[in-house]
Each structure stands twice: as structure tokens, then as C-alpha cells.
C-alpha atoms as a PDB file:
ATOM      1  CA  UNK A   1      -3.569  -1.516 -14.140  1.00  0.00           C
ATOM      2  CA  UNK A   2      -5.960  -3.596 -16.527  1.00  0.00           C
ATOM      3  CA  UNK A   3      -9.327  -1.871 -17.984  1.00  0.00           C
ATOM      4  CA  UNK A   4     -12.412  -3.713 -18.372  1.00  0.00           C
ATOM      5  CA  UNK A   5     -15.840  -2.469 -18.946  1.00  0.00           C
ATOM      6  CA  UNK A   6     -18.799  -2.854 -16.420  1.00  0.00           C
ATOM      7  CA  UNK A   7     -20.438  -5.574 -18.178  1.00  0.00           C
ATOM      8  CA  UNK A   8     -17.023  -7.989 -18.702  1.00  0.00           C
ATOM      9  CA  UNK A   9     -16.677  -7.096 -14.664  1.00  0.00           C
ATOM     10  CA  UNK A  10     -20.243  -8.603 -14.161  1.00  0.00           C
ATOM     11  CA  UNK A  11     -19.797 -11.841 -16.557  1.00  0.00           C
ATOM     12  CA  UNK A  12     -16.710 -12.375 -14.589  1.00  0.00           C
ATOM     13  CA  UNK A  13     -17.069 -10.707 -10.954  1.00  0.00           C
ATOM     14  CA  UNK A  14     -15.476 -13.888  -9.072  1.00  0.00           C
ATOM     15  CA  UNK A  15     -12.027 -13.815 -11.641  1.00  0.00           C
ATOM     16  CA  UNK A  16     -11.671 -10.606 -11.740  1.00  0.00           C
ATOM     17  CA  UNK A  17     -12.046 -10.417  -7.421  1.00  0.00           C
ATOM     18  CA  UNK A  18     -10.166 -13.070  -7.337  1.00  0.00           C
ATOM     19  CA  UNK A  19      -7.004 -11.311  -8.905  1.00  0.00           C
ATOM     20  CA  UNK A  20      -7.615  -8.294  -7.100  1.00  0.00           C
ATOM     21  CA  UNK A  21      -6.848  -9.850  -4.095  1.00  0.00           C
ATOM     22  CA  UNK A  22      -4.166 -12.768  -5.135  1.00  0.00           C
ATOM     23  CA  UNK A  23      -2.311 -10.193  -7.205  1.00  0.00           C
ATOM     24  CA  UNK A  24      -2.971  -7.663  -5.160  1.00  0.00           C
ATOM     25  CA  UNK A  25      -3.384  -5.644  -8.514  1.00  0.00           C
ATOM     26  CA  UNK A  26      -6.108  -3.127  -8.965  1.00  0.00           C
ATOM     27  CA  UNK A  27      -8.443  -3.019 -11.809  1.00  0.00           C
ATOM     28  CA  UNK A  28     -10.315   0.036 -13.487  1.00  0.00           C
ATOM     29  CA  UNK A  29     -14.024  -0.489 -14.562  1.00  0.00           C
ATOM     30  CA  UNK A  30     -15.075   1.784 -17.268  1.00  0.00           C
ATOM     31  CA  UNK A  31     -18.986   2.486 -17.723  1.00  0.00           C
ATOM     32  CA  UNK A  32     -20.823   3.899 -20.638  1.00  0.00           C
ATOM     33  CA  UNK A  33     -22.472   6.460 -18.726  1.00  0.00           C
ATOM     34  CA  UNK A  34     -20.477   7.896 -15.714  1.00  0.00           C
ATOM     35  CA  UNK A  35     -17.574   7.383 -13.752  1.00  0.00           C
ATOM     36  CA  UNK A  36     -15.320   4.814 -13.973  1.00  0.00           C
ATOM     37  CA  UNK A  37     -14.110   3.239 -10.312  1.00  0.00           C
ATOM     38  CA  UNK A  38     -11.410   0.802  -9.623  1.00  0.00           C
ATOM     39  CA  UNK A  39     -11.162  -2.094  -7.625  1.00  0.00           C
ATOM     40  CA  UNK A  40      -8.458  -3.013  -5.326  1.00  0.00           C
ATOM     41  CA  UNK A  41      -8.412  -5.399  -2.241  1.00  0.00           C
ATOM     42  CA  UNK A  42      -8.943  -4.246   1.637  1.00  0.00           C
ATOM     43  CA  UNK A  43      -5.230  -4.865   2.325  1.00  0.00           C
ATOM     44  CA  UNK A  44      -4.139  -2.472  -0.775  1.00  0.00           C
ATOM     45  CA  UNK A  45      -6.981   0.019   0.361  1.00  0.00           C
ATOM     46  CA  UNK A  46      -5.482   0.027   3.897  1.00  0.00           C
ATOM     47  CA  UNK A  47      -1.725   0.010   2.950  1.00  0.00           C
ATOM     48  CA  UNK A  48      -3.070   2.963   0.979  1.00  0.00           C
ATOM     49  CA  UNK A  49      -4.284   4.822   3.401  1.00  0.00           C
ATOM     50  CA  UNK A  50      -1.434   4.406   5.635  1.00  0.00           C
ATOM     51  CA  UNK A  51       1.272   5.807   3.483  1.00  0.00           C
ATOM     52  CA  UNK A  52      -0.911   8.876   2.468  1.00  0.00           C
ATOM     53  CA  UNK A  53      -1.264   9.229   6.556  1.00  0.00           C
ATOM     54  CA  UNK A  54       2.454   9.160   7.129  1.00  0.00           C
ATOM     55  CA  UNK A  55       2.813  11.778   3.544  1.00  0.00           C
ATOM     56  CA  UNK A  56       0.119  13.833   5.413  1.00  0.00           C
ATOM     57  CA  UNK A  57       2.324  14.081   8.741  1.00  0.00           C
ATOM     58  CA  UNK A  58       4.919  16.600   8.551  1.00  0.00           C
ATOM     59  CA  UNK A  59       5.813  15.200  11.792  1.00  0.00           C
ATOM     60  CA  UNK A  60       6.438  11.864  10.732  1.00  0.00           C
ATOM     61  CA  UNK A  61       7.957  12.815   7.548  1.00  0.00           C
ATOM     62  CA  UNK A  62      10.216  14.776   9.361  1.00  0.00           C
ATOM     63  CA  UNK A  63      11.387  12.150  11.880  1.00  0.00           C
ATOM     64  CA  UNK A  64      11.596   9.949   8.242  1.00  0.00           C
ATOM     65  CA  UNK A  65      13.940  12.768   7.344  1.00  0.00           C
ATOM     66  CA  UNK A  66      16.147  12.718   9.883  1.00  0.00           C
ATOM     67  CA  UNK A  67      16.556   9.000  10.354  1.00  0.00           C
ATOM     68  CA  UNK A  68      17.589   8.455   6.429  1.00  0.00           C
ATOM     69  CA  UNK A  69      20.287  11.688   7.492  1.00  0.00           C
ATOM     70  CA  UNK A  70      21.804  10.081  10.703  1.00  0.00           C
ATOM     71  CA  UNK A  71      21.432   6.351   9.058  1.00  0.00           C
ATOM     72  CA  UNK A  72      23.337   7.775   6.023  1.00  0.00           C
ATOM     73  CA  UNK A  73      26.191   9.200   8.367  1.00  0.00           C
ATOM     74  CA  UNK A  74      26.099   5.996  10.252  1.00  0.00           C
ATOM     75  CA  UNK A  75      25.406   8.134  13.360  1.00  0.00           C
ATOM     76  CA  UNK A  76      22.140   6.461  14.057  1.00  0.00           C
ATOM     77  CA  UNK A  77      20.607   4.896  17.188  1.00  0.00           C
ATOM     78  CA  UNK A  78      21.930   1.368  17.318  1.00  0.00           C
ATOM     79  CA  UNK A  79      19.904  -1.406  19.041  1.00  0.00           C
ATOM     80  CA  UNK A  80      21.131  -3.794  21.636  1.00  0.00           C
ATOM     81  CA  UNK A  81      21.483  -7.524  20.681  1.00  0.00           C
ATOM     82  CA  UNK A  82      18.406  -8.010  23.328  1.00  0.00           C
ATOM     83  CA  UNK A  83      16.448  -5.030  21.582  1.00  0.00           C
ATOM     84  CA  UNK A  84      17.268  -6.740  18.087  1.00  0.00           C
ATOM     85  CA  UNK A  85      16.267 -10.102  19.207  1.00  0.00           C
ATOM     86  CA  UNK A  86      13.168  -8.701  20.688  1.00  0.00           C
ATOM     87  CA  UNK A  87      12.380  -6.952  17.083  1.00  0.00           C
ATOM     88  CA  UNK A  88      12.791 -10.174  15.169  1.00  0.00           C
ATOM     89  CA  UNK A  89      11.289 -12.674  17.209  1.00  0.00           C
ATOM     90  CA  UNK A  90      14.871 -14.502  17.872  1.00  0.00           C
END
């Protein structure tokens, strides 16, 4: 992650946006006086929010569990060539 200061951030807001969101890489602001904060596009933000969801979710992490157990064994559910098709579009 780069580091800029607040006041290279505000010469440069549109750039530095700009590569947030192409790159999808975040970028740290450091201030004088307080907190730093970082920048990072919606789609990051929200991506980031889901996996900390499905972390959160003993439930899901479980079923997560299980799947990687039974895909590992080869003893996992196996779709139908209509279900497959369905999934990718074909």
C-alpha cells in the first residue's frame, strides 16, 4: 500500500482516485495532526465486507469446511451437465 501525506492527496485528489479504483489498490493518507485513513474503492470496500461476513459466520465457515473435506476426498456433490450449464451460462 503507497503512503502519501494529506496535502500530496489534495494537489493530486483525481490521480490518486483514479488508481484507487483502476488498480483497485488502496492508499494510506498520513496527516500531521491525527489519524491517518486510507482510501480504497466501493468495490474493494464491499468485497471487504463480504469476506469478513462469511469469517464472522461460523455457519458458513463451517459449511466452507466441510466442502474443502468432501471436495478433497472427491466425495462431493457433483452437478448435472444441465445444472453446470445453467451455472455457466452455456
Amino acid at each position: 500500500m503507497d503512503t502519501i501525506s494529506v496535502n500530496q492527496f489534495r494537489d493530486k485528489l483525481k490521480t490518486f482516485v483514479e488508481k484507487v479504483v483502476t488498480n483497485h489498490t488502496p492508499i494510506k493518507v498520513t496527516r500531521r495532526a491525527g489519524e491517518d485513513f486510507v482510501v480504497i474503492s466501493a468495490d474493494d470496500w464491499e468485497r471487504e465486507q463480504e469476506t469478513l461476513y462469511v469469517l464472522q459466520n461460523s455457519s458458513l465457515m463451517k459449511q466452507i469446511s466441510e466442502s474443502v473435506v468432501t471436495h478433497s476426498k472427491g466425495t462431493g456433490y457433483t452437478p448435472t451437465s444441465e445444472e453446470l450449464n445453467e451455472i455457466t451460462g452455456i
